[in-house]
C-alpha atoms as a PDB file:
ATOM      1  CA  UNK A   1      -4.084  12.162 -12.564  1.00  0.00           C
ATOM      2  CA  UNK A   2      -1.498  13.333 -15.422  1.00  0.00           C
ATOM      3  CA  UNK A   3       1.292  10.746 -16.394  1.00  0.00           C
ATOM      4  CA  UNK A   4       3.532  13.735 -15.017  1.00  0.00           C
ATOM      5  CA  UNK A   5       2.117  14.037 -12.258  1.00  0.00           C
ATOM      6  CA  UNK A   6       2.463  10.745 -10.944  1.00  0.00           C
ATOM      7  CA  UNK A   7       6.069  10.016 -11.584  1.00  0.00           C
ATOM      8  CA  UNK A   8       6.470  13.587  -9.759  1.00  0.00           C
ATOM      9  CA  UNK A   9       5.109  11.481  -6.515  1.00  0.00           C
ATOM     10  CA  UNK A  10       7.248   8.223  -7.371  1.00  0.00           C
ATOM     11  CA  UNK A  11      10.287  10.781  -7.147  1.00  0.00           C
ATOM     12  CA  UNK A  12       9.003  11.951  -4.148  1.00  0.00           C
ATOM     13  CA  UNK A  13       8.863   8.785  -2.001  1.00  0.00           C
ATOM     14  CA  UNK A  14      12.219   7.543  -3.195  1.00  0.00           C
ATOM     15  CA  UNK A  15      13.188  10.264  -0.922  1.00  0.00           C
ATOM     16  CA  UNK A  16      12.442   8.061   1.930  1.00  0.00           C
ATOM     17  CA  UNK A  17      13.942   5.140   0.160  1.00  0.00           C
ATOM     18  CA  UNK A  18      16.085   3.513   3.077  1.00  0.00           C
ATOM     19  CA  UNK A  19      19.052   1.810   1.320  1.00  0.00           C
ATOM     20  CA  UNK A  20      22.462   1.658   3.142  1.00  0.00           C
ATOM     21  CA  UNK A  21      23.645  -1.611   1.189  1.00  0.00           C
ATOM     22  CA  UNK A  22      22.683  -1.078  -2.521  1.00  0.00           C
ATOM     23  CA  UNK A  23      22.567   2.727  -2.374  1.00  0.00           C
ATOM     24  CA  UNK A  24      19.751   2.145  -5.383  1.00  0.00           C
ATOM     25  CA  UNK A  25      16.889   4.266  -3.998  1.00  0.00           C
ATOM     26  CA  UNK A  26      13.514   3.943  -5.602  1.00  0.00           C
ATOM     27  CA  UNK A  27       9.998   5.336  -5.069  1.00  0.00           C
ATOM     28  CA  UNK A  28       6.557   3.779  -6.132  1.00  0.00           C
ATOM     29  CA  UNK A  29       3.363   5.644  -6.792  1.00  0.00           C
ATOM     30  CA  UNK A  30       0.241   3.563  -7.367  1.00  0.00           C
ATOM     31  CA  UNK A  31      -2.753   5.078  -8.953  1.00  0.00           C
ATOM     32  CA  UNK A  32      -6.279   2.967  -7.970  1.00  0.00           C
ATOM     33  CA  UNK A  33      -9.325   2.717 -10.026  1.00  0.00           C
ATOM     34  CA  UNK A  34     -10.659   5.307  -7.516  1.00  0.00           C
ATOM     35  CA  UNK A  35      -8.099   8.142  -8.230  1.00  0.00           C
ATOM     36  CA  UNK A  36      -6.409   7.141  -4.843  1.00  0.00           C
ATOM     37  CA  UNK A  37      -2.534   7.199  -4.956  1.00  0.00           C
ATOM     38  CA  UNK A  38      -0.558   5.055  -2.737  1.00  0.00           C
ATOM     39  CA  UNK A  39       3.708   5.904  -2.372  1.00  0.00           C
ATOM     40  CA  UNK A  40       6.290   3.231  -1.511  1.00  0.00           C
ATOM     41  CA  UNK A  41       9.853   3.364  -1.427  1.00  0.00           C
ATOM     42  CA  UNK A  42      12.228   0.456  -0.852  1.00  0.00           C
ATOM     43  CA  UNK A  43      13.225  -0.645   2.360  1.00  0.00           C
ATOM     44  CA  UNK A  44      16.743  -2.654   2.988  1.00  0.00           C
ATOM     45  CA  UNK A  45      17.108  -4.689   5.408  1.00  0.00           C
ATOM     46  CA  UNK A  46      20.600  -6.316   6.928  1.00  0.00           C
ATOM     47  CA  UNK A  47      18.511 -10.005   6.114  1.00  0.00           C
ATOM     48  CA  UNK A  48      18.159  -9.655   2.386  1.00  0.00           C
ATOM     49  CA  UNK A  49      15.850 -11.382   1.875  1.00  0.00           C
ATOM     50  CA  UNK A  50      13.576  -9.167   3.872  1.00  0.00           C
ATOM     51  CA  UNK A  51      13.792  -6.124   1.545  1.00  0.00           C
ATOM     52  CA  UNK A  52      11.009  -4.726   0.306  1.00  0.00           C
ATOM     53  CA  UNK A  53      10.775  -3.323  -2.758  1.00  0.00           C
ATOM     54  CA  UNK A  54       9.023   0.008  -3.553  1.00  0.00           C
ATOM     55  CA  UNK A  55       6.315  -1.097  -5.495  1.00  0.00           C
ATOM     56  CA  UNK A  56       5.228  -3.798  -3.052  1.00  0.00           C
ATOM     57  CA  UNK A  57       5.455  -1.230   0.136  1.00  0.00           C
ATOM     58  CA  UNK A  58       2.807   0.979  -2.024  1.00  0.00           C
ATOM     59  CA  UNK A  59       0.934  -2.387  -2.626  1.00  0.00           C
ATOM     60  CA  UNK A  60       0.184  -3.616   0.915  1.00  0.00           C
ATOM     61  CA  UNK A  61      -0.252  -0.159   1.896  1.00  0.00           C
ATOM     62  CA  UNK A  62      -3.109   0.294  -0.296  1.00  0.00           C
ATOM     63  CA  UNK A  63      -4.424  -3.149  -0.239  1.00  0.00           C
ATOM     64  CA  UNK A  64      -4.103  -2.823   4.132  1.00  0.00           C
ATOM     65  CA  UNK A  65      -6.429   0.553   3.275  1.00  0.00           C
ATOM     66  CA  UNK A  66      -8.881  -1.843   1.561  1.00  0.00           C
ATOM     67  CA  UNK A  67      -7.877  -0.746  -2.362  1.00  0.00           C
ATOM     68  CA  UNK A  68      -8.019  -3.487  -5.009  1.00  0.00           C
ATOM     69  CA  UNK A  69      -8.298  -1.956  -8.233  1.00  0.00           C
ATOM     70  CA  UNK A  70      -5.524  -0.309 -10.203  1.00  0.00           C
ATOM     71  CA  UNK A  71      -4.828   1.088 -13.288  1.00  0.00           C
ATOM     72  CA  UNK A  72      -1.035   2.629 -13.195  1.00  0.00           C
ATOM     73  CA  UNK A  73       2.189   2.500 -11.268  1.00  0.00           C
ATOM     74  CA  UNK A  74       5.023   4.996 -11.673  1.00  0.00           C
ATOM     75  CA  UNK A  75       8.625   3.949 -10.898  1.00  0.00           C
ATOM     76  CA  UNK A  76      11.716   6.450 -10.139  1.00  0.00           C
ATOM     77  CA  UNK A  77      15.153   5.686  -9.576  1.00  0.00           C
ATOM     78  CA  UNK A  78      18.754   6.839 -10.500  1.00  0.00           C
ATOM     79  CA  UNK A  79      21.144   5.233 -13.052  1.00  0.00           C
ATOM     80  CA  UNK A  80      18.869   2.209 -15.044  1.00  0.00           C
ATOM     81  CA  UNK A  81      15.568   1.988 -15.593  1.00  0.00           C
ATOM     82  CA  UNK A  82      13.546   0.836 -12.396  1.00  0.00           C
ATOM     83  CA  UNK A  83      11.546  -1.814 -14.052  1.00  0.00           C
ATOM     84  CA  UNK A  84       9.821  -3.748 -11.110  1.00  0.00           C
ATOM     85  CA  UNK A  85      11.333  -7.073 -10.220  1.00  0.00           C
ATOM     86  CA  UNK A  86       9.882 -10.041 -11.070  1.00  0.00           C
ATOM     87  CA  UNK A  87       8.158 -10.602  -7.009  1.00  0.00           C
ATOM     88  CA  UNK A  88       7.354  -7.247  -7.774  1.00  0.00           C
ATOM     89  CA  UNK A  89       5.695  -8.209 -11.296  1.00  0.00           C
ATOM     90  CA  UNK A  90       3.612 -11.042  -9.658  1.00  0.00           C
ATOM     91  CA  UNK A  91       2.484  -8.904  -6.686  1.00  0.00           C
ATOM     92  CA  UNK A  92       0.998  -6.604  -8.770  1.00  0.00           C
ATOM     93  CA  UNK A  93      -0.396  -8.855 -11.418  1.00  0.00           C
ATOM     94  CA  UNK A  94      -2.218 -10.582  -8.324  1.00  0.00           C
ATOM     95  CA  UNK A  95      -4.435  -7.553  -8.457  1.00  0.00           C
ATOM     96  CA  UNK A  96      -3.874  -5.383 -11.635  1.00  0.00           C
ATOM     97  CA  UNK A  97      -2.808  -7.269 -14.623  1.00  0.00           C
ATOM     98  CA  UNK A  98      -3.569  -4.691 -17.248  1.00  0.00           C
ATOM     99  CA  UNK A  99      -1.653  -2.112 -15.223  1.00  0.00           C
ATOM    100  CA  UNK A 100       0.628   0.285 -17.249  1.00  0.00           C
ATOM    101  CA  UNK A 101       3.983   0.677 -15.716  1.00  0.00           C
ATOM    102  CA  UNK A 102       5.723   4.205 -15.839  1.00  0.00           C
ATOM    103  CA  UNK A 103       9.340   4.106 -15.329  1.00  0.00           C
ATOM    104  CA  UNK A 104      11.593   7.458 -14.674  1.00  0.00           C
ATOM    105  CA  UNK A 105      15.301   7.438 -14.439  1.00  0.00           C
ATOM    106  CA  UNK A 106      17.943  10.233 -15.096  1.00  0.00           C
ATOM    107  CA  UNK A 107      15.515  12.551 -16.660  1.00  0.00           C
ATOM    108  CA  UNK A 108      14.178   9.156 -18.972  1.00  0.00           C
ATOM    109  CA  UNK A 109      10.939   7.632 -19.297  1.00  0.00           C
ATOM    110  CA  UNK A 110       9.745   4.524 -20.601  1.00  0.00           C
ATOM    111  CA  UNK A 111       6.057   2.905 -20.204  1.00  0.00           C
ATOM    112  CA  UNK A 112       5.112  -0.652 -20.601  1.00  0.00           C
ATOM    113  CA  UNK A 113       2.143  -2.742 -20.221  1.00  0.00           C
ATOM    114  CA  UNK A 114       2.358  -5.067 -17.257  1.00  0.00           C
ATOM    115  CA  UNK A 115       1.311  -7.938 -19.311  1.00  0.00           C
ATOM    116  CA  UNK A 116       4.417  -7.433 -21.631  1.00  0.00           C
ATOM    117  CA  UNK A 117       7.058  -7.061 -18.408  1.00  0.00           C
ATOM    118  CA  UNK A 118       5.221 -10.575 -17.149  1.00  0.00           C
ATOM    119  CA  UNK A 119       3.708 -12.586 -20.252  1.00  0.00           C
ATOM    120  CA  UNK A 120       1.805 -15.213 -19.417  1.00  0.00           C
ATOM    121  CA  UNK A 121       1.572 -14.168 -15.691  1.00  0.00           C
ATOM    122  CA  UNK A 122       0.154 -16.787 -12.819  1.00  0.00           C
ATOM    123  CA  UNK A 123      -3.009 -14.963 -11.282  1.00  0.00           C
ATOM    124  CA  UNK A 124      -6.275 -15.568  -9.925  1.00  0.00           C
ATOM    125  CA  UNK A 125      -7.943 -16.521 -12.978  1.00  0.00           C
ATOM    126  CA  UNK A 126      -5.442 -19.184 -13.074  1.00  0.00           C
ATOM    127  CA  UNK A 127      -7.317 -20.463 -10.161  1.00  0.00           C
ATOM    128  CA  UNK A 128     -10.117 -20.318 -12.054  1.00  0.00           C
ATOM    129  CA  UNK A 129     -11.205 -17.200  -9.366  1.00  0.00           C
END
């Protein structure tokens, strides 16, 4: 799976980003050890708090489908860079955390190593797992 590729499918799903109180749509595509890819967008929700993020919806999708293993997540938004949150950071760190992050904006790109976005991250080999 090309780099271009799979920010093509992270603009895709932010398509079905449902945001009617930031109006910040954003679309997730996670690429598993397998070559599976796994699309998320963010879901608002009147409670706040109950948001979901795009990069956690393609998460528990592909973790509910029985994937564990990734190796890269591509980000797209409008108007800043769509560098995952930090719940979002942690999440994905619980199960990936040398992922590369790919992050497409306004016709940008930027990459980063998931390690660098969440340095000294809290996972299960913190647990001693």
């Amino acid at each position: 799976m090309t780099d271009e590729k799979l920010l093509e499918l992270a603009l895709d799903a932010r398509k079905n980003a449902y945001v009617p109180y930031s109006g910040y749509a954003v679309g997730a595509a996670l690429l598993a050890e397998d070559g599976r890819v796994f699309t998320g967008c963010n879901v608002e929700n009147a409670a706040y708090g109950n948001t979901l993020c795009a990069e956690r919806t393609a998460l528990v999708k592909a973790v509910s489908e029985g994937c564990r293993r990734f190796i890269k997540i591509a980000i797209a938004s409008a108007g800043s860079a769509p560098y995952p949150c930090g719940a979002c950071r942690q999440s994905l760190y619980e199960f990936a955390p040398e992922l590369e992050v790919l992050v497409t904006w306004d016709g940008n790109v930027a990459r980063a190593p998931l390690g660098e976005l969440l340095p000294h991250g809290f996972g299960p080999s913190s647990l001693g797992k």
